[in-house]
Protein backbone atom coordinates (compact mmCIF):
# COMPACT_ATOMS: atom_id res chain seq x y z
CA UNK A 1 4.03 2.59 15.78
CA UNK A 2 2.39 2.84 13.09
CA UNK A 3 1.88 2.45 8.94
CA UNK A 4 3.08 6.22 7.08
CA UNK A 5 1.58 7.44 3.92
CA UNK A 6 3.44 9.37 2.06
CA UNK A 7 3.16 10.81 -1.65
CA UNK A 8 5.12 8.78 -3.94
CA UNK A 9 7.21 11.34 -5.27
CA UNK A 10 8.68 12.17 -1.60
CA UNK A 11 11.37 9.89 -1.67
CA UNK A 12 12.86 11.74 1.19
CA UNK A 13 9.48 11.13 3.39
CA UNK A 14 9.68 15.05 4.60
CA UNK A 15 5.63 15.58 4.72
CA UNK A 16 3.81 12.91 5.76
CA UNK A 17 0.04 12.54 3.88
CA UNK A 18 -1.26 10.27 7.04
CA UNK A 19 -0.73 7.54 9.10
CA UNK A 20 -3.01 4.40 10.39
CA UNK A 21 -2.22 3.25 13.58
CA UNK A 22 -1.34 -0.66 14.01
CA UNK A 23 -4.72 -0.64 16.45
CA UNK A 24 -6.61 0.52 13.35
CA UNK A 25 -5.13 -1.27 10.79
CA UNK A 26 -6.85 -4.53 12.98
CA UNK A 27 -9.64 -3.04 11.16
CA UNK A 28 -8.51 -2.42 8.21
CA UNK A 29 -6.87 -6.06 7.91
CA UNK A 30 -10.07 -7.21 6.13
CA UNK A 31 -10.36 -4.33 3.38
CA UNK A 32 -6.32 -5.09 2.74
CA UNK A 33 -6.87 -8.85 2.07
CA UNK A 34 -9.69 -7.94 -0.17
CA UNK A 35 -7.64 -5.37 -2.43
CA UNK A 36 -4.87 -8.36 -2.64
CA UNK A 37 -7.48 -11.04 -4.12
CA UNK A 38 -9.07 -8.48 -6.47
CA UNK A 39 -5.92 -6.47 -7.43
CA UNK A 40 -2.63 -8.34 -6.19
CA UNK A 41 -1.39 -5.58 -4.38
CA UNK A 42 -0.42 -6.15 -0.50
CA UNK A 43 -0.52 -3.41 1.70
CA UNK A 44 2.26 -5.09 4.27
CA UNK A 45 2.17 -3.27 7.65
CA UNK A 46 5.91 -4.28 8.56
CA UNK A 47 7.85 -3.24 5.10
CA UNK A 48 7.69 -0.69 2.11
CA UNK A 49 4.68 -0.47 -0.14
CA UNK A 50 3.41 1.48 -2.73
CA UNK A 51 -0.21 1.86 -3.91
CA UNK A 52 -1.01 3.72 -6.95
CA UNK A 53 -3.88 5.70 -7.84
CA UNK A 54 -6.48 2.90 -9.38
CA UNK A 55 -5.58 1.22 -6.44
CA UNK A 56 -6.50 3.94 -3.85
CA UNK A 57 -9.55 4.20 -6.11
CA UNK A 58 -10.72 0.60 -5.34
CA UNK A 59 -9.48 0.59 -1.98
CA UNK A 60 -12.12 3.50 -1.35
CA UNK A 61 -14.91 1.10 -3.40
CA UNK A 62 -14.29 -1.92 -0.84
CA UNK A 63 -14.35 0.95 2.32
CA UNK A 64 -17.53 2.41 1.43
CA UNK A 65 -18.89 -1.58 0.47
CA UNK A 66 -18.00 -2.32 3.64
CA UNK A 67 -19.31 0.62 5.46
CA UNK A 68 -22.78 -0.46 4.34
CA UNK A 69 -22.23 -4.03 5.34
CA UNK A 70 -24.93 -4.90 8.07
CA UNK A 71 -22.00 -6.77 9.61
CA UNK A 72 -19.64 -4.21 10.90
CA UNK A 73 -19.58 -3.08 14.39
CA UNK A 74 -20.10 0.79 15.57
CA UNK A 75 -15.97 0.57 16.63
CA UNK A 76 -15.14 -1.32 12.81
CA UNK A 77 -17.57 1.60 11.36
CA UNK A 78 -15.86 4.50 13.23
CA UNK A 79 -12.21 3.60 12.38
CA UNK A 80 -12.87 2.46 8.76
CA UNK A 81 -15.05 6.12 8.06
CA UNK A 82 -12.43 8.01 9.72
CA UNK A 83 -9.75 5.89 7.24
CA UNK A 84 -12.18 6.01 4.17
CA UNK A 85 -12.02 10.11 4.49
CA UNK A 86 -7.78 9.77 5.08
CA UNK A 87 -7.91 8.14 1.59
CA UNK A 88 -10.81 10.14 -0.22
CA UNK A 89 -8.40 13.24 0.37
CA UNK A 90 -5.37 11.56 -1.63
CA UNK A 91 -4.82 12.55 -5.31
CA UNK A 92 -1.53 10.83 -5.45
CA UNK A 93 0.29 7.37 -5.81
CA UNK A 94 1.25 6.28 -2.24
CA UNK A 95 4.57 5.02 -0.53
CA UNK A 96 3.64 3.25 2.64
CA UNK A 97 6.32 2.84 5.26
CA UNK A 98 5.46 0.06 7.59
CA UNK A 99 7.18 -0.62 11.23
C-alpha cells in the first residue's frame, strides 16, 4: 500500500496528484517528524491528512536541508530527491489518504 496525495478540493479522490510508497515513507519518517515539531502538522501514514500550501512549502525547505546533509545515504538521497520533485510540482493544499 501506500500514502495518496490528492488535491484538496477532490473530495471524491478521482485523480490522484501522487503517491509515496510505505518503503519510502521509511525515509521520509524523519522529514515528517520535523514538519510536526516546527509546524504541528502530522503527516499520519495510516489515516486522513491534509497539508496546506505553507506547509508543502516548508516541507520542501526541510527536503532540500536534508538533501545537503553530509549524513544521508545514496538510497535516503535517491528516494527523498525523487519525493522533493513529487512535492515541488504541487500548487495545491493536499488530502493525504493513508492505509
Amino acid at each position: 500500500m501506500a500514502i495518496e496525495f490528492y488535491d484538496i478540493s477532490d473530495v471524491s479522490r478521482r485523480n490522484i496528484l501522487f503517491d509515496i510508497s510505505n518503503k519510502d515513507f521509511d525515509f521520509f519518517e524523519k522529514i515528517v517528524s520535523e514538519l510536526r515539531k516546527s509546524t504541528g502538522v502530522c503527516i499520519d501514514p495510516y489515516s486522513t491528512s491534509r497539508l496546506y500550501r505553507t506547509h508543502v512549502i516548508k516541507l520542501i525547505e526541510l527536503l532540500k536541508k536534508e538533501l545537503s546533509s553530509d549524513t544521508t545515504t545514496r538510497q535516503e538521497h535517491k528516494v527523498l530527491t525523487t519525493i522533493l520533485q513529487k512535492f515541488s510540482n504541487v500548487s495545491t493544499d493536499l488530502l493525504i489518504i493513508g492505509d
